[in-house]
C-alpha atoms as a PDB file:
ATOM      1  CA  UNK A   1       0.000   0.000   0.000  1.00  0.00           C
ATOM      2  CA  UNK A   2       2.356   2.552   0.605  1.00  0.00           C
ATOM      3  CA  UNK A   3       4.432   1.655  -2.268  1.00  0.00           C
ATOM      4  CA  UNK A   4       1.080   2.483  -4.230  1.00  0.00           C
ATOM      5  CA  UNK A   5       0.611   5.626  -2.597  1.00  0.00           C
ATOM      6  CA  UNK A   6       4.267   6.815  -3.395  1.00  0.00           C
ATOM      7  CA  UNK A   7       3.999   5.892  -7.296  1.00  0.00           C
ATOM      8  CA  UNK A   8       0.824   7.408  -7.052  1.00  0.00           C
ATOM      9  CA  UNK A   9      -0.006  10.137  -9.454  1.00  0.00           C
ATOM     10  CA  UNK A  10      -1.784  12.779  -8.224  1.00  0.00           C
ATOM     11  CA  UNK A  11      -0.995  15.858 -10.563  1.00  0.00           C
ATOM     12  CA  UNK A  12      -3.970  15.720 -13.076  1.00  0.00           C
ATOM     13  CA  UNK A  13      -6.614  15.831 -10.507  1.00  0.00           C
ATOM     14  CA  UNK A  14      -9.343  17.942 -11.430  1.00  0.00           C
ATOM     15  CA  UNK A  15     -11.942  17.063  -8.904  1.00  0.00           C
ATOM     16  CA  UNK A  16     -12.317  15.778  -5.169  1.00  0.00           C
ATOM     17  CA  UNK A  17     -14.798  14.935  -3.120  1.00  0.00           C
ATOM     18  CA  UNK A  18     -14.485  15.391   0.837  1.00  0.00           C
ATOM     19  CA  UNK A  19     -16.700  13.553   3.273  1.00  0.00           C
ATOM     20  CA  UNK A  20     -16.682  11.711   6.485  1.00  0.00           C
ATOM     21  CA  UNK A  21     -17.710   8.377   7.476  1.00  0.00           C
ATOM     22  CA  UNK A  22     -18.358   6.366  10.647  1.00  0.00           C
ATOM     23  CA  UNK A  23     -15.655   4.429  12.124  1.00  0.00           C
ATOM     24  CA  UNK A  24     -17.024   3.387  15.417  1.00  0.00           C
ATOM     25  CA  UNK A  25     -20.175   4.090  17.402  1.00  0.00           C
ATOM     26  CA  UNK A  26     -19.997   7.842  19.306  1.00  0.00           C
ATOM     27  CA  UNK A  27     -19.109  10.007  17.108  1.00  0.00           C
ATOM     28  CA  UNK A  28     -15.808   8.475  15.858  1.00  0.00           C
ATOM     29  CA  UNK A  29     -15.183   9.622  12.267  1.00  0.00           C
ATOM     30  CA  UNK A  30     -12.633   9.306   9.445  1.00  0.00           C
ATOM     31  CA  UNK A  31     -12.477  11.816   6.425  1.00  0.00           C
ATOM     32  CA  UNK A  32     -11.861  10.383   3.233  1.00  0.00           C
ATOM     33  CA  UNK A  33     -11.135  12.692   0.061  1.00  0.00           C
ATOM     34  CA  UNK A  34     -11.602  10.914  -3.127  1.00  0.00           C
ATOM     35  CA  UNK A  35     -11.012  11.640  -7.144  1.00  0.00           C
ATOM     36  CA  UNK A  36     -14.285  12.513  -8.890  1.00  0.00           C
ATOM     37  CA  UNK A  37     -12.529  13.076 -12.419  1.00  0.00           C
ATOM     38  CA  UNK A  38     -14.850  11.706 -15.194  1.00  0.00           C
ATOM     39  CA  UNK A  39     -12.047   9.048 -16.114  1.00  0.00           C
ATOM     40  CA  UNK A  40     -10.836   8.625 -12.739  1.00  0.00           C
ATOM     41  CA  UNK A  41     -12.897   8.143  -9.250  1.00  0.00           C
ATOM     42  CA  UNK A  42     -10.492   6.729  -6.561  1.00  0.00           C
ATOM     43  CA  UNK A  43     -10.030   6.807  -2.668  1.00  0.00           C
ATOM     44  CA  UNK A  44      -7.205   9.320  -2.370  1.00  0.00           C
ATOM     45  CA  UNK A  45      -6.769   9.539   1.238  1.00  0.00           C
ATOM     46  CA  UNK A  46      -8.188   8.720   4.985  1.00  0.00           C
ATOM     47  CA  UNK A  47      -7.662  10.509   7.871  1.00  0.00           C
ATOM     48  CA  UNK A  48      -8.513   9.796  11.432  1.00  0.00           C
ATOM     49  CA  UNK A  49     -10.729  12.099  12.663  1.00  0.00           C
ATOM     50  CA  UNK A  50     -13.320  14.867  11.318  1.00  0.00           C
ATOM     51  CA  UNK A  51     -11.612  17.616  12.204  1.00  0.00           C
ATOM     52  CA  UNK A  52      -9.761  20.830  10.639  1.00  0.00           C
ATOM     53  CA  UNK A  53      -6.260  19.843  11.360  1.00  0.00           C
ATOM     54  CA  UNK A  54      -7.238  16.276   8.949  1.00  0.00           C
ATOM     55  CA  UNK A  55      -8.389  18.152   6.519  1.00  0.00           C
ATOM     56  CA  UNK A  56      -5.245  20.351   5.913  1.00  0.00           C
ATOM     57  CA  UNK A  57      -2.755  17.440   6.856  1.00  0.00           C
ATOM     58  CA  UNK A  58      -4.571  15.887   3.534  1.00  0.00           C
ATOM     59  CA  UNK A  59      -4.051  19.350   1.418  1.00  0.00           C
ATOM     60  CA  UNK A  60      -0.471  19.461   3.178  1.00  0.00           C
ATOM     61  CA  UNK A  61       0.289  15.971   1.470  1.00  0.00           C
ATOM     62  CA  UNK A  62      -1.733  17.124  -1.767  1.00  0.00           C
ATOM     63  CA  UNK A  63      -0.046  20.058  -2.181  1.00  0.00           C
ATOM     64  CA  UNK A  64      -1.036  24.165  -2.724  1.00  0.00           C
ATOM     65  CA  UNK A  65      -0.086  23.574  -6.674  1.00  0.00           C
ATOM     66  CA  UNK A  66      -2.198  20.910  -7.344  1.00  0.00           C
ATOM     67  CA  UNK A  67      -5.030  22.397  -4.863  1.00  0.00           C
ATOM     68  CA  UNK A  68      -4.714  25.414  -7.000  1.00  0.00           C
ATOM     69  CA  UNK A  69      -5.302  23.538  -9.902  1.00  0.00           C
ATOM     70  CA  UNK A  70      -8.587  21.901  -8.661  1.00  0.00           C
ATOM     71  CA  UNK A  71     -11.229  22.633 -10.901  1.00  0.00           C
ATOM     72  CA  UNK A  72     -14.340  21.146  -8.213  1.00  0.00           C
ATOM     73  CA  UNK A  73     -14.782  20.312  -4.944  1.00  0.00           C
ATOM     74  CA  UNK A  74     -17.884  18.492  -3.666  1.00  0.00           C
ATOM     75  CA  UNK A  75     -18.490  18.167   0.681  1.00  0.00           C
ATOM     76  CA  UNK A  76     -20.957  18.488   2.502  1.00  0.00           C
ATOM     77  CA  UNK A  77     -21.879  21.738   4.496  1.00  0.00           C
ATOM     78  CA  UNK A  78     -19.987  21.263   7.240  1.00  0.00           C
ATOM     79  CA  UNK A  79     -18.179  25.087   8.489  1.00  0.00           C
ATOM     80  CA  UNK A  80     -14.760  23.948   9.194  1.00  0.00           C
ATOM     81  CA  UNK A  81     -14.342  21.454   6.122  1.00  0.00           C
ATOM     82  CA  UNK A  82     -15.886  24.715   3.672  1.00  0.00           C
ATOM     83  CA  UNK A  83     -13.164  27.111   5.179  1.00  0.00           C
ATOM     84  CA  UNK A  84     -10.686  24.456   4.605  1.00  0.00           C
ATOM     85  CA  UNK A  85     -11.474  24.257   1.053  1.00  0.00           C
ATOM     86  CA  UNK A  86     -11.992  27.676   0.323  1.00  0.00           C
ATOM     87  CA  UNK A  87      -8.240  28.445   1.721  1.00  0.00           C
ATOM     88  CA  UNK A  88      -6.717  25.744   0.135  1.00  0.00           C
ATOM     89  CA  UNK A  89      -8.697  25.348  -3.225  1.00  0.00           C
ATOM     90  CA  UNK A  90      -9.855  28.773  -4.012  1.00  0.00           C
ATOM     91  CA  UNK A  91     -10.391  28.767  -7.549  1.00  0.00           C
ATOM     92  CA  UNK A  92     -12.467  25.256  -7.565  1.00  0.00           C
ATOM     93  CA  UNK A  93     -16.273  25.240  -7.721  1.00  0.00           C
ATOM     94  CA  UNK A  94     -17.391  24.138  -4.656  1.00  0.00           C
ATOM     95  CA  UNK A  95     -20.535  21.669  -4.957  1.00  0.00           C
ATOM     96  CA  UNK A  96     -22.366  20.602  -2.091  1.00  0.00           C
ATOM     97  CA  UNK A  97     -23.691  17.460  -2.121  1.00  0.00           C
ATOM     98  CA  UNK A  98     -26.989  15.907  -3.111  1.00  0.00           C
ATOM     99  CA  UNK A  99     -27.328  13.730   0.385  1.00  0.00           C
ATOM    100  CA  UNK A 100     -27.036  17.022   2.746  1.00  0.00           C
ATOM    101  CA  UNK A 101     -28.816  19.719   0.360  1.00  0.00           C
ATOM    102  CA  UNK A 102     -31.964  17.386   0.474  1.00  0.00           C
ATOM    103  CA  UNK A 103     -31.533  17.056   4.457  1.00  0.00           C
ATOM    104  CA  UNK A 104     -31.809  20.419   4.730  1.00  0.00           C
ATOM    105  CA  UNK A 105     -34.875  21.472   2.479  1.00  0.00           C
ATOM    106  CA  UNK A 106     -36.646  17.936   4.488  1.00  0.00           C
ATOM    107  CA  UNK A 107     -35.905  19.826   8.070  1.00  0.00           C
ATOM    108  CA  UNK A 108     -37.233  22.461   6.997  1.00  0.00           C
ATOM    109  CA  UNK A 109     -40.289  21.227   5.200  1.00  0.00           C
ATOM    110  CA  UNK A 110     -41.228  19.307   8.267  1.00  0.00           C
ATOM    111  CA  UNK A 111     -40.015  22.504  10.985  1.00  0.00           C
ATOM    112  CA  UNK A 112     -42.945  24.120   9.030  1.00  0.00           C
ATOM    113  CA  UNK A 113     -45.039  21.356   9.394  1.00  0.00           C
ATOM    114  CA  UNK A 114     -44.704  20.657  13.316  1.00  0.00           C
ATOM    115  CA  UNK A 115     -44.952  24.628  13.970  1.00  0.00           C
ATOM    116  CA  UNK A 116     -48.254  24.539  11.532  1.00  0.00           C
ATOM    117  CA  UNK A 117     -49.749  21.626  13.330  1.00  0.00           C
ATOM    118  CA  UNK A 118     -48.956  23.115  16.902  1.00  0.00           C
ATOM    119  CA  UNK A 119     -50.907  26.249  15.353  1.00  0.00           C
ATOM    120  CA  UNK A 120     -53.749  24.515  14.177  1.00  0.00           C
ATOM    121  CA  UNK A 121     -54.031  22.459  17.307  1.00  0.00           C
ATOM    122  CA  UNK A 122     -53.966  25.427  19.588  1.00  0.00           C
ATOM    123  CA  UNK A 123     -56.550  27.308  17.585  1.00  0.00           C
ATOM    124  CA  UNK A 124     -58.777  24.194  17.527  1.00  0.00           C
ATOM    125  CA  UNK A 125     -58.753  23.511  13.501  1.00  0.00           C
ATOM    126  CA  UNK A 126     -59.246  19.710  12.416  1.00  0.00           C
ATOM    127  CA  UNK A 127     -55.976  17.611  12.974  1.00  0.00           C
ATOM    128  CA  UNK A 128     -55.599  17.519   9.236  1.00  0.00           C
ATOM    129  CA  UNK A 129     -51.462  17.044   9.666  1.00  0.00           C
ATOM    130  CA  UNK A 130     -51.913  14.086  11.714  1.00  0.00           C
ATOM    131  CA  UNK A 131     -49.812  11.317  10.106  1.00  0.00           C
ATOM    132  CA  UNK A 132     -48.475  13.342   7.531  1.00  0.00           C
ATOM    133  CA  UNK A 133     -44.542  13.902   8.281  1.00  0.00           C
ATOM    134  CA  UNK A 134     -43.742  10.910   6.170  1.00  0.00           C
ATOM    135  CA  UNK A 135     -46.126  11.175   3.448  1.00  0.00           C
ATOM    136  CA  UNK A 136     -44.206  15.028   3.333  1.00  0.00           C
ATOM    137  CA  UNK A 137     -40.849  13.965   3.872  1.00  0.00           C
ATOM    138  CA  UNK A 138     -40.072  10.515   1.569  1.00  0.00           C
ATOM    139  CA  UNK A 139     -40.080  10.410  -1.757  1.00  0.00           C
ATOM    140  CA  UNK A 140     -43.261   9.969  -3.560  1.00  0.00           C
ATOM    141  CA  UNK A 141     -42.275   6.790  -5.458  1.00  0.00           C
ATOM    142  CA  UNK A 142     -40.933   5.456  -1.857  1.00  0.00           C
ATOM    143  CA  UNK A 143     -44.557   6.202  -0.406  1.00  0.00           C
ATOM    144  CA  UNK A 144     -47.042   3.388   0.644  1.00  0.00           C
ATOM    145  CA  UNK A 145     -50.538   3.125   0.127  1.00  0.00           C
ATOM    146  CA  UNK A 146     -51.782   4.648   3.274  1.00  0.00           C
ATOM    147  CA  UNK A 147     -49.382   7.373   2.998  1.00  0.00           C
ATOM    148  CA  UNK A 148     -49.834   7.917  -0.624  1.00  0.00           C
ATOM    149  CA  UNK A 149     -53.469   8.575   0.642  1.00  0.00           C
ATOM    150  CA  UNK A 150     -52.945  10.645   3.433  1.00  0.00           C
ATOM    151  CA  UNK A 151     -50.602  13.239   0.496  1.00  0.00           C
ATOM    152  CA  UNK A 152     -53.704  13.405  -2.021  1.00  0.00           C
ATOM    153  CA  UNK A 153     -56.207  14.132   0.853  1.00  0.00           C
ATOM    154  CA  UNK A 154     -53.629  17.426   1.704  1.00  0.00           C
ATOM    155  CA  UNK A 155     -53.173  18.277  -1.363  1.00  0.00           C
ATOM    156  CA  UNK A 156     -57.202  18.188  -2.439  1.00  0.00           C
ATOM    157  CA  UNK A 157     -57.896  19.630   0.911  1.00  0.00           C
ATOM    158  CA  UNK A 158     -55.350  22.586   0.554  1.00  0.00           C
ATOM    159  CA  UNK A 159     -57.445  22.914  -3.439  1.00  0.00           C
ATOM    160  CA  UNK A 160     -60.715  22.816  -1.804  1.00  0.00           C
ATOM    161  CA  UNK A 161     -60.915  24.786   0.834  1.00  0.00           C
ATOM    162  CA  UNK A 162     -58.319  27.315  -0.655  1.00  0.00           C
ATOM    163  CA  UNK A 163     -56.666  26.905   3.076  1.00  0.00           C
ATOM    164  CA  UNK A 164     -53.357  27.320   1.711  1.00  0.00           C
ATOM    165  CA  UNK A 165     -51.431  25.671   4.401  1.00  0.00           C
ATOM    166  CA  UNK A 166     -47.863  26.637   4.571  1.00  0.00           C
ATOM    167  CA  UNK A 167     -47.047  22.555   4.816  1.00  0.00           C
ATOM    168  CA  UNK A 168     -48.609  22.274   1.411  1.00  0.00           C
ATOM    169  CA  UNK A 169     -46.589  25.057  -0.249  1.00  0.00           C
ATOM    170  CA  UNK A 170     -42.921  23.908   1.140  1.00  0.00           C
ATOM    171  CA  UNK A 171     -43.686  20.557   0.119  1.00  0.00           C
ATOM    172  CA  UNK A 172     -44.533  21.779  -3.259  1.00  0.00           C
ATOM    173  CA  UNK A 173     -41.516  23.705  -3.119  1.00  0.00           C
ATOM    174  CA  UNK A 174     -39.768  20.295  -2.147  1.00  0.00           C
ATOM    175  CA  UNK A 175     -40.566  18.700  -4.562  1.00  0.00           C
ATOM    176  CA  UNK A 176     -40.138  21.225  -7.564  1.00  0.00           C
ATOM    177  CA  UNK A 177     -36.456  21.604  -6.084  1.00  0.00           C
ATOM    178  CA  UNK A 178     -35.777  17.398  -7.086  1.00  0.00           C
ATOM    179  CA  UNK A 179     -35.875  19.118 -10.596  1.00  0.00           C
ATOM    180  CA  UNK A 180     -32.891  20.742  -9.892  1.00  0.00           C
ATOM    181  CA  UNK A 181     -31.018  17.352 -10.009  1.00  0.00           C
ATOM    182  CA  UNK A 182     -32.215  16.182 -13.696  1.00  0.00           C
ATOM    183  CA  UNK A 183     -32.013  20.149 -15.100  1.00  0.00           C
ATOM    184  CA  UNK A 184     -29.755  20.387 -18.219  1.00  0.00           C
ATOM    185  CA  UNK A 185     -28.914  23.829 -19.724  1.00  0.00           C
ATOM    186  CA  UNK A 186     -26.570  24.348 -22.528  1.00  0.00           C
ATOM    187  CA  UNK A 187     -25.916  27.567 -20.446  1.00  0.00           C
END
């Protein structure tokens, strides 16, 4: 392994990818970095911990010159690993990935929807987002029948009534955000 990683070439690189994965139960992590070059995706490099200093000690081995060269980065959101990047690789795209983009807009689509139903409850309005979180929150093809159900009946009911509950209109906005993933633009 180490004779690998010494007659390993590392000066074409074009993009990386920086995340963290579980090594053992209570918060124990590792960061991996890994080529995401169209010709080329590889594990680069572990390092124990998820943590600032194993971040740089990976752009220490990588290099400023070839950082500088970087054309993309993809993490996750994570503070210290984006001020890493951004004084390290400072011309590269930065791309945040898929996984933690969607985590975000589903916390927030169901925040609304617990702070809604509170609301509703207090002012004594029908429990009408009873059993809905999951419906909201999974993807429809993922749903099951019951579920599937319980989505239609908010969605008519929101049409109906013209209630226009805030849950309705962040899931909509949910879900017309997924487009973002399949959009192609010769611009």
């Amino acid at each position: 392994m180490e004779w690998g990683l010494e007659h390993c070439d590392l000066d074409e690189i074009e993009a990386i990818g920086i995340d963290e994965v579980l090594r053992h139960r209570g918060h124990k992590y590792l960061t991996v970095v890994y080529q995401l070059d169209g010709h080329c995706r590889r594990l680069l490099w572990v390092g124990k911990e998820r943590t600032t200093e194993t971040l740089e000690s990976f752009f220490r081995t990588f290099t400023f010159c070839r950082a500088w060269k970087l054309s993309y980065v993809c993490s996750d959101m994570w503070k210290p690993y984006l001020n890493v990047i951004a004084s390290w690789a400072p011309r590269a795209v930065h791309v945040l990935d898929r996984h933690h983009i969607v985590a975000k807009l589903t916390g927030a689509l169901d925040d609304v929807r617990a702070e809604e139903a509170k609301r509703m409850r207090s002012d004594g309005y029908e429990p009408l987002l009873k059993h809905s979180r999951w419906p909201l929150l999974k993807n429809p093809e993922n749903l099951t029948d019951f579920q599937q159900q319980k989505l239609e009946d908010l969605l008519q009911y929101n049409l109906k009534i013209q209630y226009n509950l805030k849950t309705v209109r962040a899931y909509l906005v949910k879900e017309a955000f997924q487009l973002l993933w399949t959009f192609i633009s010769p611009a």
